[in-house]
Protein backbone atom coordinates (compact mmCIF):
# COMPACT_ATOMS: atom_id res chain seq x y z
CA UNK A 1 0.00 0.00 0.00
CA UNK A 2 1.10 3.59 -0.95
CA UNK A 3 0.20 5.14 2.49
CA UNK A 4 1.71 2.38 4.63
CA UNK A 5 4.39 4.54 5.65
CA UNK A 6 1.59 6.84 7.60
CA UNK A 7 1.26 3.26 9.75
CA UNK A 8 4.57 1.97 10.03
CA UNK A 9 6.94 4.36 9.51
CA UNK A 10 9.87 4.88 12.62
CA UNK A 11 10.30 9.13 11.72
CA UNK A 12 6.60 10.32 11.55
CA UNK A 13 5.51 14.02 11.96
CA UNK A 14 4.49 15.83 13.76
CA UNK A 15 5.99 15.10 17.32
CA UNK A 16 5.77 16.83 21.07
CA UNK A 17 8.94 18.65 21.13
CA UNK A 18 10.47 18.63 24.84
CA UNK A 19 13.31 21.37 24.48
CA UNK A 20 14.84 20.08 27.49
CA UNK A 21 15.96 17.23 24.75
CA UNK A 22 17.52 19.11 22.01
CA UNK A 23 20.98 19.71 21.53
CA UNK A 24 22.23 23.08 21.74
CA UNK A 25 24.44 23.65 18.20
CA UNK A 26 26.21 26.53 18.54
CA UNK A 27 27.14 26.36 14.75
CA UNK A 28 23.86 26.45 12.95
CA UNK A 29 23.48 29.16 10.98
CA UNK A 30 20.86 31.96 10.43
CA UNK A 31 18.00 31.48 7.93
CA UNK A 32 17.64 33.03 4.80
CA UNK A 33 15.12 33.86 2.29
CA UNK A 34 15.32 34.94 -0.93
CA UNK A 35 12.56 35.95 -3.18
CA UNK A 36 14.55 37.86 -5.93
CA UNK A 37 13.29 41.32 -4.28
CA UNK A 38 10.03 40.90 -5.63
CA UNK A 39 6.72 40.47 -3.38
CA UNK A 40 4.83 37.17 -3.65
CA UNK A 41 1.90 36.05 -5.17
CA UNK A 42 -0.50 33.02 -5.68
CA UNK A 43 -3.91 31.10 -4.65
CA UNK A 44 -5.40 31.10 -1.43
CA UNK A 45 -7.27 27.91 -1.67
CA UNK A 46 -9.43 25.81 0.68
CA UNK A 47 -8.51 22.53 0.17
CA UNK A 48 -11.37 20.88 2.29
CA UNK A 49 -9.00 20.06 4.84
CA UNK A 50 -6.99 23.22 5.37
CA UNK A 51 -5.99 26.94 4.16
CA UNK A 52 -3.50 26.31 1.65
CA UNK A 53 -1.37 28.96 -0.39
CA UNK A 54 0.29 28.42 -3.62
CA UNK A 55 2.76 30.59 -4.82
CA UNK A 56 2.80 31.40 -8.19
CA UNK A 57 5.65 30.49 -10.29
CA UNK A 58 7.39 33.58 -10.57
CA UNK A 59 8.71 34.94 -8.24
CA UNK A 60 10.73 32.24 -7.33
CA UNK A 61 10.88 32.03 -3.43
CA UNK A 62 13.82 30.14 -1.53
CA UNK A 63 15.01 28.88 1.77
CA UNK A 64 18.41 27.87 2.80
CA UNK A 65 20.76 28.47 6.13
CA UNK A 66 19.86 26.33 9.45
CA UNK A 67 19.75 22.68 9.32
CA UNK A 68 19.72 22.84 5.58
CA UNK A 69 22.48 22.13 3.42
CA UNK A 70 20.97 22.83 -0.32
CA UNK A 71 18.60 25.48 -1.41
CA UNK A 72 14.62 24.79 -0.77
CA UNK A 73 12.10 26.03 -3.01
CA UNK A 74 8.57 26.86 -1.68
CA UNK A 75 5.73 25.37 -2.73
CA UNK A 76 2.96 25.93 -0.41
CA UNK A 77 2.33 27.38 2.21
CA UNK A 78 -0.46 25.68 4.85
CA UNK A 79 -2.66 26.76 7.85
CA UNK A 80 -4.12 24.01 10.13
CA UNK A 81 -6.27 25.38 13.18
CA UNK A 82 -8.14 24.18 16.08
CA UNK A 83 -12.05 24.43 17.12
CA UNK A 84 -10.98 26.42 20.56
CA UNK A 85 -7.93 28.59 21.57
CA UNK A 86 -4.72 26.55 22.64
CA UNK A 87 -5.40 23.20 20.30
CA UNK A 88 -5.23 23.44 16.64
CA UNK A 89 -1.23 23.49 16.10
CA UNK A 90 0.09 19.89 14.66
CA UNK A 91 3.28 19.91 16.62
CA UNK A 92 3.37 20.94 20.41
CA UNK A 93 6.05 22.29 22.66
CA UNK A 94 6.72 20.73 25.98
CA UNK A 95 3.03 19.23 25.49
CA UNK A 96 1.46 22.56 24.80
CA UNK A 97 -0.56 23.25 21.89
CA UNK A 98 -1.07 26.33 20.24
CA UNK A 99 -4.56 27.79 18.70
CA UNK A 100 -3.18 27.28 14.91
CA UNK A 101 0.40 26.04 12.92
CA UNK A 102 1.01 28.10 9.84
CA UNK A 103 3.47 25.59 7.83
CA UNK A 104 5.95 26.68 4.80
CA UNK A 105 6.63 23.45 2.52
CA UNK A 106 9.59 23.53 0.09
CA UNK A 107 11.45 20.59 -1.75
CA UNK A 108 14.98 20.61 -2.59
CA UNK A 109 15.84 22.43 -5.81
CA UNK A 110 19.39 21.79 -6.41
CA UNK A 111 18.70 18.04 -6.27
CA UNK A 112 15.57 17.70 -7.48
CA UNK A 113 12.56 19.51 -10.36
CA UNK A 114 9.81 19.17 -8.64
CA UNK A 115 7.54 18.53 -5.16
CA UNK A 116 6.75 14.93 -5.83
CA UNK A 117 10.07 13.76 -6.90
CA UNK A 118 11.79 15.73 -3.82
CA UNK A 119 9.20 13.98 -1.61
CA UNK A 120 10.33 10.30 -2.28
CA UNK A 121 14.09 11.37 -1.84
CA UNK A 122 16.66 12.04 0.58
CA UNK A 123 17.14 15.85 1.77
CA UNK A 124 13.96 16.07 -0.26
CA UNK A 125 11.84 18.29 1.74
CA UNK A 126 12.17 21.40 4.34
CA UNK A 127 9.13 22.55 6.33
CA UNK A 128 9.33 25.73 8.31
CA UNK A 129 6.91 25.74 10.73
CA UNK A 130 5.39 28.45 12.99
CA UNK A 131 2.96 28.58 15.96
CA UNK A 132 -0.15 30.82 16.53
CA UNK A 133 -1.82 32.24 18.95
CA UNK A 134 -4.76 34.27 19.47
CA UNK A 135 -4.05 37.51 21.55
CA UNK A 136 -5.27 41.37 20.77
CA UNK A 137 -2.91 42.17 18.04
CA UNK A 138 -2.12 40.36 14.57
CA UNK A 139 1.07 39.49 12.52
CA UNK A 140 0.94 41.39 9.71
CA UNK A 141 1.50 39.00 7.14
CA UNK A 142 -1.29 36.81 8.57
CA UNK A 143 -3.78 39.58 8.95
CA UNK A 144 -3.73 40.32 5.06
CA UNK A 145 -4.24 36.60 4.07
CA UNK A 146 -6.97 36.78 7.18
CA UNK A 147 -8.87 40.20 6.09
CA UNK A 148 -12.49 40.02 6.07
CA UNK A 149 -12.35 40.53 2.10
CA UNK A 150 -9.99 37.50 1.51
CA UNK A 151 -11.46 34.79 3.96
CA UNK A 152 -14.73 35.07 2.74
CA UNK A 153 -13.46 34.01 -0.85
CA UNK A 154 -12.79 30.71 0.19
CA UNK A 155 -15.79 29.61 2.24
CA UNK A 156 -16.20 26.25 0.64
CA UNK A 157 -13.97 23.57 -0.17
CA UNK A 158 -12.44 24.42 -3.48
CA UNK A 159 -12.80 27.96 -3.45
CA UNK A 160 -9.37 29.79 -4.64
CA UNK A 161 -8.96 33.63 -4.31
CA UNK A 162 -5.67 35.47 -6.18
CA UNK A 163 -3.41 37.49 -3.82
CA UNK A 164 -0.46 39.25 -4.97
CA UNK A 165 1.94 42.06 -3.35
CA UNK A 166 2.74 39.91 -0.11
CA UNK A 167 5.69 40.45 1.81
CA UNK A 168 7.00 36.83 3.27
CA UNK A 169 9.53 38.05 5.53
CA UNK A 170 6.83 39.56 7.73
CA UNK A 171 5.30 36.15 8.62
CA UNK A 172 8.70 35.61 10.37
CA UNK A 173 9.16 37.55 13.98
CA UNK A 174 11.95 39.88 14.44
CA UNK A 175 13.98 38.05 16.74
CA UNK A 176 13.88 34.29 16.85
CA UNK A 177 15.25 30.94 17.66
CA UNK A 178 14.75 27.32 15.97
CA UNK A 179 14.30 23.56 16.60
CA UNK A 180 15.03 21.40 13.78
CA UNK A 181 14.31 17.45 13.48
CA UNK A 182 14.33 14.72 10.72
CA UNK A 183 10.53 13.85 10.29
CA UNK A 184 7.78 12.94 7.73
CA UNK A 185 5.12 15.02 5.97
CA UNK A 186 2.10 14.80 8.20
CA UNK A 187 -0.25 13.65 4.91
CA UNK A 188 -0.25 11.20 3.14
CA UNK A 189 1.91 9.48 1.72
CA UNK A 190 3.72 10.53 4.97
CA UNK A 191 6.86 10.27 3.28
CA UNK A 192 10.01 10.44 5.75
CA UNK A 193 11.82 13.02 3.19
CA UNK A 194 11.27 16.13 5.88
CA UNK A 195 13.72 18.34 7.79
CA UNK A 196 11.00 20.47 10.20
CA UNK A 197 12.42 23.59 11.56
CA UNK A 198 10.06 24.93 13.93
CA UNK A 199 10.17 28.68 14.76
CA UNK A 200 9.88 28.80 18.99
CA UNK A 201 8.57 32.37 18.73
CA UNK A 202 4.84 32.55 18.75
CA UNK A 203 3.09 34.54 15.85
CA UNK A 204 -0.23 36.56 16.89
CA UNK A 205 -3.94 36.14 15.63
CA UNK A 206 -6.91 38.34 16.93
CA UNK A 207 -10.24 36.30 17.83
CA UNK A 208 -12.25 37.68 15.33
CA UNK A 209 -9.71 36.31 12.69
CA UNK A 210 -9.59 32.90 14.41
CA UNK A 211 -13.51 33.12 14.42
CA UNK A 212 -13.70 33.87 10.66
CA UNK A 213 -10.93 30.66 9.68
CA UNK A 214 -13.71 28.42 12.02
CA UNK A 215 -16.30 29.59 9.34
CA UNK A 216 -14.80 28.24 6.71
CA UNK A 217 -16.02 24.56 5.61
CA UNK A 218 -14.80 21.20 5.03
CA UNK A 219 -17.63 21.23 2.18
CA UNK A 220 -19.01 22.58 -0.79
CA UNK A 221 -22.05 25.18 -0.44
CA UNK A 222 -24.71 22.09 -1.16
CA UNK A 223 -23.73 20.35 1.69
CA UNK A 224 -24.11 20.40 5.53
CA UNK A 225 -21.46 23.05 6.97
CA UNK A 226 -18.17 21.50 9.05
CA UNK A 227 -15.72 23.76 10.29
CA UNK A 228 -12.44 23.36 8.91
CA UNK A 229 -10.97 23.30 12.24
CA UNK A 230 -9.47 20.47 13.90
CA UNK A 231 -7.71 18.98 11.05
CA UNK A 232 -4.28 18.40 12.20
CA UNK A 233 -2.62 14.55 12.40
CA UNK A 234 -1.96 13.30 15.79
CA UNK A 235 0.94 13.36 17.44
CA UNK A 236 3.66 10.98 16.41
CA UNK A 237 6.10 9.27 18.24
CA UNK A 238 9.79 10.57 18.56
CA UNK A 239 11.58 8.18 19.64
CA UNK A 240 14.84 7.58 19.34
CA UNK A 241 15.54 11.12 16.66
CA UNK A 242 17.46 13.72 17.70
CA UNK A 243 16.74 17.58 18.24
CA UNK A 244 18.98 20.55 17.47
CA UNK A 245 18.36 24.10 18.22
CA UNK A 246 20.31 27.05 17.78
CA UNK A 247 19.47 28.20 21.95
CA UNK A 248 20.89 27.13 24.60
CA UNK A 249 18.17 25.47 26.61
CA UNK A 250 20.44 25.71 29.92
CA UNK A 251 20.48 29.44 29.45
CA UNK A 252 16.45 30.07 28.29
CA UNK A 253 16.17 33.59 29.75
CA UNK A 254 19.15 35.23 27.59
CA UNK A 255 16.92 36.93 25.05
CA UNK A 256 17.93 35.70 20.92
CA UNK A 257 20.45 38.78 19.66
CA UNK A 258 22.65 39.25 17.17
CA UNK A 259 22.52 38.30 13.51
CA UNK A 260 21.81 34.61 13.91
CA UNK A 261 18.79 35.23 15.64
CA UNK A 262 17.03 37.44 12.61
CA UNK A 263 16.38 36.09 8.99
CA UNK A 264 18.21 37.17 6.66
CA UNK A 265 16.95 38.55 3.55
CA UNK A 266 18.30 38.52 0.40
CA UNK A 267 21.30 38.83 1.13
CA UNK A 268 21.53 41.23 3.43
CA UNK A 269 24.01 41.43 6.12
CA UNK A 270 22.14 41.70 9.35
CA UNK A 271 18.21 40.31 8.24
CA UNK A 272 15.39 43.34 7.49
């Protein structure tokens, strides 16, 4: 069976990350993104299962830095969200959830032309993955694909809505650190291709934008309405894989400085 790796596999996704367990290493580097100083644009879709958005094909938007040792291409970006505040979030951090998991999936470019062939390879995949929560203000990259006039586009499963003139690097917070792990995609065919970096810095939602992603449905318009919400694949276990991040977990209260604490963009010397 195609899927049998979703049942048997040793390196599923997504996992309870106990940073109390991952290896401080002092020589990862910073991230970087590169999107040829152009702004992004693409399909906000609803898939039936989750917010998905695909990037167009031009500009051409890459990841590299960290864990990762080639160039990643993205290819979608994905939003997976709970029915109440605190649960929602795939992944969890010392067994806490968060309301939602915004999820940037890229495959290897340098070693491979496309998603499907990176997926069934080694060093195939890189998933950057960030938690949400819902508090008074909003990230501003998440409140534009949240406004009122975009979410309602794609109320029903298969609705798509075309956004353009979106600025990537403000999904990512100003000052952050990383966890990184070898894991699977968290779909079928849960193929075990993944390096997950997880972002440890909270991003921001208001209510009313959580309220109006819980409005959205699993279904077309002709049938009964289920939230989207709730989506997300249990957790997996780690076992026996190791973590990395780039903080030292015996130090937690020094705050993340200096230039391997920002992304870098472009290019540019010290991130933003």
């Amino acid at each position: 069976m195609a899927w049998s790796l979703c049942a048997v596999g040793k390196r599923q996704s997504p996992v309870d990350v106990e940073l109390k367990r991952a290896l401080y290493d002092p020589f990862l580097p910073p991230l970087r993104l590169s999107t040829g100083g152009e702004k992004l644009r693409g399909t906000l879709y609803n898939t039936g299962r989750h917010v998905s958005f695909l990037p167009a094909p031009r500009p051409v938007v890459n990841v590299s830095g960290g864990p990762l040792l080639y160039s990643h291409r993205l290819s979608e970006l994905r939003l997976l969200f709970g029915a109440r505040d605190g649960a929602g979030s795939e992944h969890q951090i010392n067994h806490q959830g968060f309301s939602a998991e915004v999820q940037l999936i890229h495959f290897n470019q340098e070693l491979y032309g496309n998603l499907s062939a990176a997926s069934r390879s080694p060093n195939g995949l890189a998933i950057l993955s960030f938690f949400v929560n819902v508090a008074g203000s909003s990230n501003s990259f998440l409140s534009r694909l949240l406004s009122r006039d975009t979410i309602t586009r794609i109320s029903y499963k298969n609705d798509a809505y075309f956004l353009q003139d979106l600025s990537l690097e403000l999904l990512f917070p100003e000052s952050f650190g990383f966890v990184t792990y070898q894991g699977s995609l968290s779909t079928p065919p849960c193929s075990e291709t993944v390096t997950w970096i997880l972002i440890d810095r909270a991003l921001n939602i208001t209510s009313l934008q959580m309220h109006s992603l819980r409005l959205l449905s699993q279904n077309p318009p002709s049938q009964i309405f289920q939230s989207l919400s709730g989506n997300g694949r249990p957790l997996q276990p780690l076992a026996h894989r190791a973590l990395r991040g780039n903080r030292d977990p015996r130090h937690p209260e020094r705050r993340c400085r200096g230039p391997n604490y920002r992304l870098h963009v472009d290019g540019a010397p010290h991130g933003r």
